[in-house]
C-alpha atoms as a PDB file:
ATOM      1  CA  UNK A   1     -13.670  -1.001  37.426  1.00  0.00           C
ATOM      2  CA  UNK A   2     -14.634  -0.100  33.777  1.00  0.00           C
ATOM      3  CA  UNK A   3     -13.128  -2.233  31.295  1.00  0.00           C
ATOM      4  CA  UNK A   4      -9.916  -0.719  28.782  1.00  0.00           C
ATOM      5  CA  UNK A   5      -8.160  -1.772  26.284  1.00  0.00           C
ATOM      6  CA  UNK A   6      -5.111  -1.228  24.628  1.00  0.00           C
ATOM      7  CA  UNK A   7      -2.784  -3.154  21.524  1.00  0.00           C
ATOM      8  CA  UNK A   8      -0.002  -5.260  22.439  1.00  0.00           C
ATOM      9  CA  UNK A   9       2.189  -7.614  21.014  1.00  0.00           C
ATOM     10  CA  UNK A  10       3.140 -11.479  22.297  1.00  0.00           C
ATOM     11  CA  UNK A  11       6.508 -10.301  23.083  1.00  0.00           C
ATOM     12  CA  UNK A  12       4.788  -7.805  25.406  1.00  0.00           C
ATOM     13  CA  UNK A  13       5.591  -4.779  23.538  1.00  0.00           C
ATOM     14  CA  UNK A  14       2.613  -2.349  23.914  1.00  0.00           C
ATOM     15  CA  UNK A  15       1.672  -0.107  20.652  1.00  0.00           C
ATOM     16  CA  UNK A  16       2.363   3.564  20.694  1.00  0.00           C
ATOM     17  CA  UNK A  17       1.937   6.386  17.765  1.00  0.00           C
ATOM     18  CA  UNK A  18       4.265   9.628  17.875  1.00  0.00           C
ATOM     19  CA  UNK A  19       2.368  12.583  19.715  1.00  0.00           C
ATOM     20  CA  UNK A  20       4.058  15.750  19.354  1.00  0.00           C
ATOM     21  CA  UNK A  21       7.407  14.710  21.255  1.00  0.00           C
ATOM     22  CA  UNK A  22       6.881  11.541  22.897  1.00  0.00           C
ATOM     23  CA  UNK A  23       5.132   8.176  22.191  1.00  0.00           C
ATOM     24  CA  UNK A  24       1.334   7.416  23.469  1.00  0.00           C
ATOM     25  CA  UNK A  25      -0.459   4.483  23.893  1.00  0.00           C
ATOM     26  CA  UNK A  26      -3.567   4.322  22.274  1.00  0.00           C
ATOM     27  CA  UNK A  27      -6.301   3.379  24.825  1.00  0.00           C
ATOM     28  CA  UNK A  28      -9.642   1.637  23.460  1.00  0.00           C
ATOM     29  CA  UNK A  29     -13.299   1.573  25.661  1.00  0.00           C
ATOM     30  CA  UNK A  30     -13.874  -1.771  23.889  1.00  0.00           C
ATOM     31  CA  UNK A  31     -11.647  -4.499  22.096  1.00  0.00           C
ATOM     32  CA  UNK A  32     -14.137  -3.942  19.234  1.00  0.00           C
ATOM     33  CA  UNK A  33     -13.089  -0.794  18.670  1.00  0.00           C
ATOM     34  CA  UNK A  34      -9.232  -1.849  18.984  1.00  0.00           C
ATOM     35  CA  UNK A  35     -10.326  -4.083  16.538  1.00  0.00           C
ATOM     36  CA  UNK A  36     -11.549  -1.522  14.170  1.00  0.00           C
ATOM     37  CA  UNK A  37      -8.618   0.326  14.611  1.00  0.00           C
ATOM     38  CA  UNK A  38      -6.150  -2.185  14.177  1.00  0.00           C
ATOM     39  CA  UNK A  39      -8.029  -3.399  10.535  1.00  0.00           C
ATOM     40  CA  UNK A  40      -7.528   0.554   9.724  1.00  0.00           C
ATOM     41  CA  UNK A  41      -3.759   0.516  10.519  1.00  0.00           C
ATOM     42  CA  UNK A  42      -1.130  -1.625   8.810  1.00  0.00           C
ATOM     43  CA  UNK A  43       0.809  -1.043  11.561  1.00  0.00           C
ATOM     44  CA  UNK A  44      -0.924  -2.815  14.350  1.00  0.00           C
ATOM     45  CA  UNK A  45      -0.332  -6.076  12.289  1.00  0.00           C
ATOM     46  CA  UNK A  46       1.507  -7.661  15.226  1.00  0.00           C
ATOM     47  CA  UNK A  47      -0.697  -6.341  17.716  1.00  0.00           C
ATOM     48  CA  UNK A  48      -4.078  -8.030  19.788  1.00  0.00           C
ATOM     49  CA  UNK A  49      -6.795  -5.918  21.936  1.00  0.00           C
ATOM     50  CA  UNK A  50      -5.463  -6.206  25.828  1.00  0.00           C
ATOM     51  CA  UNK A  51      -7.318  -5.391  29.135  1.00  0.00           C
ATOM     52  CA  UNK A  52      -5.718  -2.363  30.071  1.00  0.00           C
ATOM     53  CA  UNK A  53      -5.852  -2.343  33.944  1.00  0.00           C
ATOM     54  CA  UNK A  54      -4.100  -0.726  36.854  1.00  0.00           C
ATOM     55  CA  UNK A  55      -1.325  -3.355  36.437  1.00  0.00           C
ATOM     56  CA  UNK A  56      -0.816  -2.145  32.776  1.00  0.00           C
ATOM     57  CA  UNK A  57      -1.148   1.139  33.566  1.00  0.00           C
ATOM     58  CA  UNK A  58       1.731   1.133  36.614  1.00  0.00           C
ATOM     59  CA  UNK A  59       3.388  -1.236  33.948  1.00  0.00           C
ATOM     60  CA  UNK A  60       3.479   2.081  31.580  1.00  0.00           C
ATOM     61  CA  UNK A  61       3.616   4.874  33.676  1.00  0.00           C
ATOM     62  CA  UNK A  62       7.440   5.514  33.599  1.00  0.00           C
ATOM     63  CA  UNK A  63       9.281   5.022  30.631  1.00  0.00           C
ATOM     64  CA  UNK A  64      12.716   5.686  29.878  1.00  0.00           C
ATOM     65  CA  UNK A  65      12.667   8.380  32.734  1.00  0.00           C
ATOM     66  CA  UNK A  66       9.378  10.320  31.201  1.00  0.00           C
ATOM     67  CA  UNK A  67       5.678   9.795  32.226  1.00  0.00           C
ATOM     68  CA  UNK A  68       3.820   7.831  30.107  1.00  0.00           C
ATOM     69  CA  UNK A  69       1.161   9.219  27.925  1.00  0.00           C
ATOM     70  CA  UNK A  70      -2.045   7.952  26.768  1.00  0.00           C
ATOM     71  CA  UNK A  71      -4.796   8.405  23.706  1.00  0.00           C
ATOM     72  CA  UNK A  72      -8.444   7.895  24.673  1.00  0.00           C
ATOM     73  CA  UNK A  73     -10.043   6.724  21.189  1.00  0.00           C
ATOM     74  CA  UNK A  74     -13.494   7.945  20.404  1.00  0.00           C
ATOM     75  CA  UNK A  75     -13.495   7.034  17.033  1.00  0.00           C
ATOM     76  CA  UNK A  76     -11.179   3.767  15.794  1.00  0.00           C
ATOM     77  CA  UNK A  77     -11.888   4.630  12.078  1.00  0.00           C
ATOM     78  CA  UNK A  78     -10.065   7.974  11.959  1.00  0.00           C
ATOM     79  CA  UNK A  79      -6.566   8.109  12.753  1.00  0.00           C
ATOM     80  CA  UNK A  80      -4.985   7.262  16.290  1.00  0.00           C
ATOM     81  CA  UNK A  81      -3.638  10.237  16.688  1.00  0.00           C
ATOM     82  CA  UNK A  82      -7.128  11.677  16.986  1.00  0.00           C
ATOM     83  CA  UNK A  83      -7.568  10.777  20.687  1.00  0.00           C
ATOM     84  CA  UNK A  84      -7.662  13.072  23.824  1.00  0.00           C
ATOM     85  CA  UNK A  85      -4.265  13.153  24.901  1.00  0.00           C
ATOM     86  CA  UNK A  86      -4.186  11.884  29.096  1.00  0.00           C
ATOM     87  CA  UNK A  87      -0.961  11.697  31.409  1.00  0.00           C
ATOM     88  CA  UNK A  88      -1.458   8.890  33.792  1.00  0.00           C
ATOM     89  CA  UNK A  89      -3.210  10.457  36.383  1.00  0.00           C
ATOM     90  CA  UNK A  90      -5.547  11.702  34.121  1.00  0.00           C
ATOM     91  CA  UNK A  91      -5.986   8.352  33.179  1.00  0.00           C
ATOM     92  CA  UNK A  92      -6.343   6.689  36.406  1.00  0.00           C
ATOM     93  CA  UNK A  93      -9.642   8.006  36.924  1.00  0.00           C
ATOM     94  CA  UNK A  94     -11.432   6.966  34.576  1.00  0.00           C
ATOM     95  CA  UNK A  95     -10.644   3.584  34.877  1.00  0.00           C
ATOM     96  CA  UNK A  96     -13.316   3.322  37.977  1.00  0.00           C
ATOM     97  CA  UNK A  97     -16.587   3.426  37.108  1.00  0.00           C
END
């Protein structure tokens, strides 16, 4: 399995930026480049790199109702809202190597 990663908080809360009309959770191919990302954004404060796994990802896939969505972050240093926009089972996939 190929390694994610993705911000969350102690309290378990997992970090998510407004895209378009729903919230998505960032996802990171290294905790270096959550890292980056988080020193770039005041508002991940609170929040610590994360495996991502399957777990995490059945953990997320319904919220309130909706599907969850996803960001895959290329680049940490521009804004998180820069990332290719997945739906779960787009997701899935790529988590195998």
């Amino acid at each position: 399995m190929k390694t994610l990663y993705a911000m969350r908080r102690a309290n378990g809360d997992w970090f998510a930026v407004a895209d378009k009309d729903n919230l998505s959770v960032p996802i990171f191919k290294s905790s270096g480049d959550a890292m980056t990302a988080r020193l770039r954004d005041s508002g991940l404060e609170c929040f610590r790199p994360v495996t991502f796994d399957a777990h995490a990802l059945e953990e997320l896939r319904k919220t309130d109702g909706q599907t969850a969505s996803f960001l895959m972050i290329n680049d940490p240093s521009r804004h998180l809202k820069h990332g290719l926009r997945l739906s779960f089972t787009e997701l899935a996939p790529l988590m195998i190597d």
